[in-house]
N, C-alpha and C. Protein backbone atom coordinates (compact mmCIF):
# COMPACT_ATOMS: atom_id res chain seq x y z
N UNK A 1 0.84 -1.18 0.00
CA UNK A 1 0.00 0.00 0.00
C UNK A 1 0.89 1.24 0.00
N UNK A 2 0.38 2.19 -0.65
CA UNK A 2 1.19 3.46 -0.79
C UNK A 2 0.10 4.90 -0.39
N UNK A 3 0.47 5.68 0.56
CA UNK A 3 -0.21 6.82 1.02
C UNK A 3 0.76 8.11 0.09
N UNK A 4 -0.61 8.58 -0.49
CA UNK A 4 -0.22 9.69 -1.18
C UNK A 4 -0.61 11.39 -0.39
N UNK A 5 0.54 12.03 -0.70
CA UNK A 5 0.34 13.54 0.21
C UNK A 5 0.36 14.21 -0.58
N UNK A 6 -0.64 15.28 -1.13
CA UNK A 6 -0.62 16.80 -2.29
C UNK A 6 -0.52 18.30 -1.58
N UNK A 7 0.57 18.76 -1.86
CA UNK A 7 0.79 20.21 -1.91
C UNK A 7 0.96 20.52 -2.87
N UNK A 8 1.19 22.49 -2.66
CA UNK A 8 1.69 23.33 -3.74
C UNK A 8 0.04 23.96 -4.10
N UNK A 9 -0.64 23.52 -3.56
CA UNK A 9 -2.16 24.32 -4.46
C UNK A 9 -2.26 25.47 -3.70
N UNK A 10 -3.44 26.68 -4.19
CA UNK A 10 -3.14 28.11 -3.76
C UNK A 10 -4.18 28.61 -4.51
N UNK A 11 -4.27 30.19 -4.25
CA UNK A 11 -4.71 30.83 -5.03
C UNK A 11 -3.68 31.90 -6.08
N UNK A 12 -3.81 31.98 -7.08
CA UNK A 12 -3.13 32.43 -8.30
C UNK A 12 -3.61 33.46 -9.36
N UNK A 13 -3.77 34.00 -9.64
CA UNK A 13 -3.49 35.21 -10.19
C UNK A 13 -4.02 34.56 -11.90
N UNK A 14 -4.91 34.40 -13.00
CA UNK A 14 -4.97 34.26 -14.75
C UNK A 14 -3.56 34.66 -14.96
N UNK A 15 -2.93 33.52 -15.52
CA UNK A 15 -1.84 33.61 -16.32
C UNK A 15 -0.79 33.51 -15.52
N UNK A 16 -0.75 32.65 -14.22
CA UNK A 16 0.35 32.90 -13.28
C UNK A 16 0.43 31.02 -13.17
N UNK A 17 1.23 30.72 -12.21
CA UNK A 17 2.23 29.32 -12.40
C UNK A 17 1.97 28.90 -10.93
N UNK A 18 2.01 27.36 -10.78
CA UNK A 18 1.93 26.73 -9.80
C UNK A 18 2.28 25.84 -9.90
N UNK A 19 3.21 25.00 -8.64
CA UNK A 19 3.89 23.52 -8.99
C UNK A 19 3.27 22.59 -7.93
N UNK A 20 2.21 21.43 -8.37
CA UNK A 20 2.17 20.65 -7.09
C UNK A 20 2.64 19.63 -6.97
N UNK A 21 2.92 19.38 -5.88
CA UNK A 21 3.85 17.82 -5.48
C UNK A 21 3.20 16.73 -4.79
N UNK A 22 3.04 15.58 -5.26
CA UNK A 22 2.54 14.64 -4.77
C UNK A 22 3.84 13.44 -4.02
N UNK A 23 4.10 13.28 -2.54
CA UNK A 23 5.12 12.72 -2.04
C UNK A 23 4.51 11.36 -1.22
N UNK A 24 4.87 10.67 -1.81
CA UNK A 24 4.56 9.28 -1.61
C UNK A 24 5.62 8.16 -0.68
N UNK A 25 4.64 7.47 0.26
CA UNK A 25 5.61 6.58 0.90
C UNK A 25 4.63 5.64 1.22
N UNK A 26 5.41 4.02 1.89
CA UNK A 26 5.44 3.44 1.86
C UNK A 26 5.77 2.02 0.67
N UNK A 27 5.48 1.48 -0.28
CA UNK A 27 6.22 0.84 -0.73
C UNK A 27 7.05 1.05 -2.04
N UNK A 28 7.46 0.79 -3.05
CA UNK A 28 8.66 1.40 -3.67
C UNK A 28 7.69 2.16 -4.39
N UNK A 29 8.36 3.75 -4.63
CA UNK A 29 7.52 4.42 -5.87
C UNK A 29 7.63 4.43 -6.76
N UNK A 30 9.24 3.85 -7.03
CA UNK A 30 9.44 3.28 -8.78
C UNK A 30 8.72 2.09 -9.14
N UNK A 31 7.80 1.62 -8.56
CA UNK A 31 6.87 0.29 -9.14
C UNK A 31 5.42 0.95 -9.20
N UNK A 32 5.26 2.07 -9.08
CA UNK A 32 3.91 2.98 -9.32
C UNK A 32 3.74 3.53 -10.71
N UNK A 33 2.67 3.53 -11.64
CA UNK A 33 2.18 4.21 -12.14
C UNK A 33 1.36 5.35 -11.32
N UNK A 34 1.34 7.04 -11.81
CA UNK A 34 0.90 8.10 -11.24
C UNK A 34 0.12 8.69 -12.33
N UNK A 35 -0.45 9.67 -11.46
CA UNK A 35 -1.51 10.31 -12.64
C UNK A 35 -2.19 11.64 -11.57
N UNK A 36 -2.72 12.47 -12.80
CA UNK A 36 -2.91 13.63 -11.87
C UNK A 36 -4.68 13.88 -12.22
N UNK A 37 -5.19 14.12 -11.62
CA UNK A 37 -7.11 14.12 -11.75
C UNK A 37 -7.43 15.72 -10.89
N UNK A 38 -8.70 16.55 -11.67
CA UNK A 38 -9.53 16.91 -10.98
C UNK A 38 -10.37 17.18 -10.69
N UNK A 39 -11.07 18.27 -9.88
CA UNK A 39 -12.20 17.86 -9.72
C UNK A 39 -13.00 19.77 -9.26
N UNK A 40 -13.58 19.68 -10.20
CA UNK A 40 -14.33 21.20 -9.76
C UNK A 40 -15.98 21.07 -9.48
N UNK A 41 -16.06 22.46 -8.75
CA UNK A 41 -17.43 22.17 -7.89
C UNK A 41 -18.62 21.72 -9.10
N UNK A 42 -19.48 20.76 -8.72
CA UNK A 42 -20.18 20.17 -9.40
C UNK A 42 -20.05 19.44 -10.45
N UNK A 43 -19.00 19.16 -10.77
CA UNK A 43 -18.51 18.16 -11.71
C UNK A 43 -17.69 16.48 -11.18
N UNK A 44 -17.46 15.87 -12.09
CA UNK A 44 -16.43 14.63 -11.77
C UNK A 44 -15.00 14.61 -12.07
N UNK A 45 -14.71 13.88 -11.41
CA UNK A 45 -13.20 14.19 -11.23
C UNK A 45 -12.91 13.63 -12.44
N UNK A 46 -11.84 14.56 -12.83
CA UNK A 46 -11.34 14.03 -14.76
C UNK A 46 -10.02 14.14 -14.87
N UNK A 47 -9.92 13.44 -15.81
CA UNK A 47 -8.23 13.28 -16.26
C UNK A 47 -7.29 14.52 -16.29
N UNK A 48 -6.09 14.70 -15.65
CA UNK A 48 -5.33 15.76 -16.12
C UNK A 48 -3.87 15.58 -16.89
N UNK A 49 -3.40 14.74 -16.20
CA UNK A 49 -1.77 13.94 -16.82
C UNK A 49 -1.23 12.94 -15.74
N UNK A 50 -0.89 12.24 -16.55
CA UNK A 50 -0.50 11.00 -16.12
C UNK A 50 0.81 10.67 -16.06
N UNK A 51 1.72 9.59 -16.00
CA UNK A 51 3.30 9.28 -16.30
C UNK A 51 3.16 7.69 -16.15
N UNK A 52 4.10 7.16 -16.73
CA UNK A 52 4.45 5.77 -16.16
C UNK A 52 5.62 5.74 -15.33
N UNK A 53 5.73 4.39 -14.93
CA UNK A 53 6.96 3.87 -13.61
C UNK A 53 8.08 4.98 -13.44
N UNK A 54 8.84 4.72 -15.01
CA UNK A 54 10.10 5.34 -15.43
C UNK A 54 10.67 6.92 -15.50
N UNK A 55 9.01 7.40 -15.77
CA UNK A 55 8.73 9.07 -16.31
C UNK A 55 9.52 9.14 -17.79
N UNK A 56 9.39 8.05 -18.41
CA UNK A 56 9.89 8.03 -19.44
C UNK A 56 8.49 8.09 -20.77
N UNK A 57 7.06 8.54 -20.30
CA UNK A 57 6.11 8.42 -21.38
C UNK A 57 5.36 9.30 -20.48
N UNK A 58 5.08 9.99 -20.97
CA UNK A 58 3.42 11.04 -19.96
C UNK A 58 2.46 11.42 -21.12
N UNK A 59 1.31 11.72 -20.30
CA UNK A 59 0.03 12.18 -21.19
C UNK A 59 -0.60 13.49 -20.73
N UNK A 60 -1.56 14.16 -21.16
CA UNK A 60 -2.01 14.79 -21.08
C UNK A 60 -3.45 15.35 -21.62
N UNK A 61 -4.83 16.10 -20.49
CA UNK A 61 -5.70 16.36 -21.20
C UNK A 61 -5.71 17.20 -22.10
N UNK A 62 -6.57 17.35 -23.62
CA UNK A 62 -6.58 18.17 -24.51
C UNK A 62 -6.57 19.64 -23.76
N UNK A 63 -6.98 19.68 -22.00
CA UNK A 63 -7.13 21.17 -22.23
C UNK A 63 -6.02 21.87 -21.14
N UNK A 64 -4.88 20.75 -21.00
CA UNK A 64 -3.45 21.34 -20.29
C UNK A 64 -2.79 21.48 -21.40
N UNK A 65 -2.91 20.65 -22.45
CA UNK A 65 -1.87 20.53 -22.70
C UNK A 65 -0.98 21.93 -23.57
N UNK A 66 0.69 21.63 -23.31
CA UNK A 66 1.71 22.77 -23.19
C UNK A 66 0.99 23.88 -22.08
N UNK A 67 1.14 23.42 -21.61
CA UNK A 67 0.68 24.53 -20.08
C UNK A 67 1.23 23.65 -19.01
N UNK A 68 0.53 21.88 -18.80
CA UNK A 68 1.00 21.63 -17.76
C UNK A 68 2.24 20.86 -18.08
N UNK A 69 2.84 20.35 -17.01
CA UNK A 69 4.32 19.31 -17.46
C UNK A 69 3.88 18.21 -15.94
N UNK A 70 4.07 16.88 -16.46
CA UNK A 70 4.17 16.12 -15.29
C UNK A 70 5.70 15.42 -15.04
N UNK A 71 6.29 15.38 -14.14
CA UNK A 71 7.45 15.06 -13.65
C UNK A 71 7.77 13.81 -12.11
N UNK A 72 8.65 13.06 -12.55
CA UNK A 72 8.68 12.30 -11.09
C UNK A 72 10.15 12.30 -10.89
N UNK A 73 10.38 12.09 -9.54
CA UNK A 73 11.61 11.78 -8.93
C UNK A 73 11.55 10.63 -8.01
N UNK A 74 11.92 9.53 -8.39
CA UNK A 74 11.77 7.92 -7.83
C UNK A 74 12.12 8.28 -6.77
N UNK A 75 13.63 8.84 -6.43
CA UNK A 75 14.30 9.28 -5.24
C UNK A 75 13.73 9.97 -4.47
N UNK A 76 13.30 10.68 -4.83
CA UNK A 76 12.62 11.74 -3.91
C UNK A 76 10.62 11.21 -3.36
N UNK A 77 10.75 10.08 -4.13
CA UNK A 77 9.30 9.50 -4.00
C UNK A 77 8.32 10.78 -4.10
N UNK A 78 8.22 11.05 -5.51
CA UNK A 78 7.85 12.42 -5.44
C UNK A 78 7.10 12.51 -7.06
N UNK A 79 5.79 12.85 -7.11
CA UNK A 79 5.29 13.28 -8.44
C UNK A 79 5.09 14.34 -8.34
N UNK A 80 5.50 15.51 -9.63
CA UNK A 80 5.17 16.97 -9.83
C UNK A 80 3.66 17.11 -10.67
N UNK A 81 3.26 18.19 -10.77
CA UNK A 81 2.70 18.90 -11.51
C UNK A 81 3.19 20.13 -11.81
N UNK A 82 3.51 20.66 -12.91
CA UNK A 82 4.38 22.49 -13.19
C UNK A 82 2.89 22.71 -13.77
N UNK A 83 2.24 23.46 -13.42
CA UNK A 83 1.24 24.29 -14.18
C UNK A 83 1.46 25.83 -14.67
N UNK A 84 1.67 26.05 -15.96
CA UNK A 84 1.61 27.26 -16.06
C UNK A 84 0.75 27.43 -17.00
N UNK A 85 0.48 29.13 -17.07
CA UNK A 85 -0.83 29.99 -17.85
C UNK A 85 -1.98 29.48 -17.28
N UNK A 86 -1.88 29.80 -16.03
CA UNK A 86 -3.48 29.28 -15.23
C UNK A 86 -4.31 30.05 -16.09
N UNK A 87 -5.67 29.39 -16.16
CA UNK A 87 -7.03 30.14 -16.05
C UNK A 87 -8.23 29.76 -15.36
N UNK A 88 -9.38 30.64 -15.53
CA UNK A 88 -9.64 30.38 -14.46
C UNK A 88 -10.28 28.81 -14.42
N UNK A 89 -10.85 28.39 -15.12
CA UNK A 89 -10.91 27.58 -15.71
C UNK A 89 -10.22 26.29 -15.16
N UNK A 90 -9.17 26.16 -14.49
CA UNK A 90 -8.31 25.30 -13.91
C UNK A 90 -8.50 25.49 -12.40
N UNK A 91 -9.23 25.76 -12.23
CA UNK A 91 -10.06 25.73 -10.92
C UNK A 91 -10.90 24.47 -10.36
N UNK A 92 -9.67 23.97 -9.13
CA UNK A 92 -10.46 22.38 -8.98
C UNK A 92 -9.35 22.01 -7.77
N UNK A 93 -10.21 21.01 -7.21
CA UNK A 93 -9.23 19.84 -6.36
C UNK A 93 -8.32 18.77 -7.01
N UNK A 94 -7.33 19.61 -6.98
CA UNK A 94 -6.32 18.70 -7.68
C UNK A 94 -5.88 17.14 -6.80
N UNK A 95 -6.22 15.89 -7.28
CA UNK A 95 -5.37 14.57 -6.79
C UNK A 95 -4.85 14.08 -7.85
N UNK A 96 -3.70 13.29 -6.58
CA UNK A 96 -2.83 12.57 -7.59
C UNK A 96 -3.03 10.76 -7.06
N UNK A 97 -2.79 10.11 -7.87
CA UNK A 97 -3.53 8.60 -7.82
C UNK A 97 -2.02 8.09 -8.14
N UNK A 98 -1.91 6.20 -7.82
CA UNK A 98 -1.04 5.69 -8.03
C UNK A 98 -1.62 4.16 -8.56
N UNK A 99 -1.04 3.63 -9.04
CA UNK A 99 -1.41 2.24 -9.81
C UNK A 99 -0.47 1.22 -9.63
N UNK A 100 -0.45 0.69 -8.82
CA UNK A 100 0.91 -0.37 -8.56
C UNK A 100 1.50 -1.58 -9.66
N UNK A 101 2.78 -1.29 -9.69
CA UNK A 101 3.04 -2.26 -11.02
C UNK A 101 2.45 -1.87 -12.11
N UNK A 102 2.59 -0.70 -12.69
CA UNK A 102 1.99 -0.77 -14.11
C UNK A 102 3.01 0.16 -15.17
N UNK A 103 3.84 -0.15 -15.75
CA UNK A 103 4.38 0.94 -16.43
C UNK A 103 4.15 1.45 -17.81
N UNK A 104 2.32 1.60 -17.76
CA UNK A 104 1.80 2.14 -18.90
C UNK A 104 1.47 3.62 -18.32
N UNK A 105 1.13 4.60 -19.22
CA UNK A 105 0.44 5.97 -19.10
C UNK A 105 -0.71 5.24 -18.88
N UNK A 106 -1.25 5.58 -17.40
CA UNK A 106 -3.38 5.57 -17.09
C UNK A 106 -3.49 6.62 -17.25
N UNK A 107 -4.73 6.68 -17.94
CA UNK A 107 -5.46 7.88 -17.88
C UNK A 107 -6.74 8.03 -17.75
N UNK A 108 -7.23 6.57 -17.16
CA UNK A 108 -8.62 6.00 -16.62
C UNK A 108 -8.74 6.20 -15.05
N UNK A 109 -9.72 6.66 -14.60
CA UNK A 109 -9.71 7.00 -13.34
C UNK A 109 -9.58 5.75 -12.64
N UNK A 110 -10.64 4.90 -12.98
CA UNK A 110 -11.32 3.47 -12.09
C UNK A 110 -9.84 2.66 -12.45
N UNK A 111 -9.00 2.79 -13.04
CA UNK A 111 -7.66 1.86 -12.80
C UNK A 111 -7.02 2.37 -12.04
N UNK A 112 -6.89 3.38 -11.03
CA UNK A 112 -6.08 3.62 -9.87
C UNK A 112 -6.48 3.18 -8.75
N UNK A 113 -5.58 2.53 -8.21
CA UNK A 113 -5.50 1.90 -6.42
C UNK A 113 -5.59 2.64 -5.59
N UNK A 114 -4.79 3.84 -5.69
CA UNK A 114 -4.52 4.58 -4.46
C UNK A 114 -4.70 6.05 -4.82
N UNK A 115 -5.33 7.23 -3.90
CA UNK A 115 -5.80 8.41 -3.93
C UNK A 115 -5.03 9.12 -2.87
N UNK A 116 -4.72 10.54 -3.39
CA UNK A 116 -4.44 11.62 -2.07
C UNK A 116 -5.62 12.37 -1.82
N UNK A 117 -5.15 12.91 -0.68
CA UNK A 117 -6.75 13.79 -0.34
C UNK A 117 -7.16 14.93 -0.99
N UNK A 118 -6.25 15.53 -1.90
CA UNK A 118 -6.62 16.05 -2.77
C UNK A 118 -5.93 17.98 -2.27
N UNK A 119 -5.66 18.85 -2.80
CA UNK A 119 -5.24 20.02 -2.89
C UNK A 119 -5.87 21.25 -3.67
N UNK A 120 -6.44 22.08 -3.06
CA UNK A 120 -7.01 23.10 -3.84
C UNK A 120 -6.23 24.38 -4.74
N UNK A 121 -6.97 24.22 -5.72
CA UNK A 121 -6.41 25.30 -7.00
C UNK A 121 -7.30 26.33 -7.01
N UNK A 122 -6.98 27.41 -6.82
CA UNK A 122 -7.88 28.03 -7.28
C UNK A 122 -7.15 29.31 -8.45
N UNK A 123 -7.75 29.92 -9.30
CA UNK A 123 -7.48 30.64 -10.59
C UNK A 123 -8.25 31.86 -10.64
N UNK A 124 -7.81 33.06 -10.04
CA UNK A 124 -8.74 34.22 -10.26
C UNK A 124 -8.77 35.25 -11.60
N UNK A 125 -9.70 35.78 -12.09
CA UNK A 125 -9.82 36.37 -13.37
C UNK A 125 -9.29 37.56 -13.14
């Protein structure tokens, strides 16, 4: 089992930058697939970017993409999010999920094992 922790969320400024970190422990995090989801008021939580084991393949939704970057550090048991050119629009509870043993890009919600409690974004106009 692996417990996931999210920082870095805030309030931000249209057109301003935020990095969140998802820091993970308990069993190895180089045998995790990660992925980043969120979730704004009245909606379902949806895909944002993903990575496999290695951080050698990532994905992304049609509406980050070149804005966000996803990044891991095995060592540091550590998944990023770099968000830049917020809008407001990117306004949501950001989580990050883990998938044990899998070193494909998920980008399906219901295939993740494990959830953080999630971190708030918020994006003012």
């Amino acid at each position: 089992q692996v417990q996931l922790v999210e920082s870095g969320g805030g309030l931000v400024q249209a057109g301003g930058s935020l990095r969140l970190s998802c820091a993970a422990s308990g069993r190895t995090f180089g045998n995790y697939a990660m992925g980043w989801f969120r979730q704004a008021p009245g909606k379902s939580r949806e895909f944002v970017s993903a990575i496999n084991r290695s951080g050698s393949s990532t994905d992304y939704a049609d509406s980050v993409m070149g804005r966000f970057t996803i990044s891991r550090d095995n060592a540091k048991n550590t998944v990023y999010l770099q968000m830049n050119s917020l809008k407001p629009e990117d306004t949501a509870v950001y989580y990050c999920a883990a998938r044990y043993e899998s070193d494909i890009v998920i980008v399906t919600r219901s295939e993740y094992d494990y959830w953080g409690q999630g971190t708030q974004v918020t994006v003012s106009s």
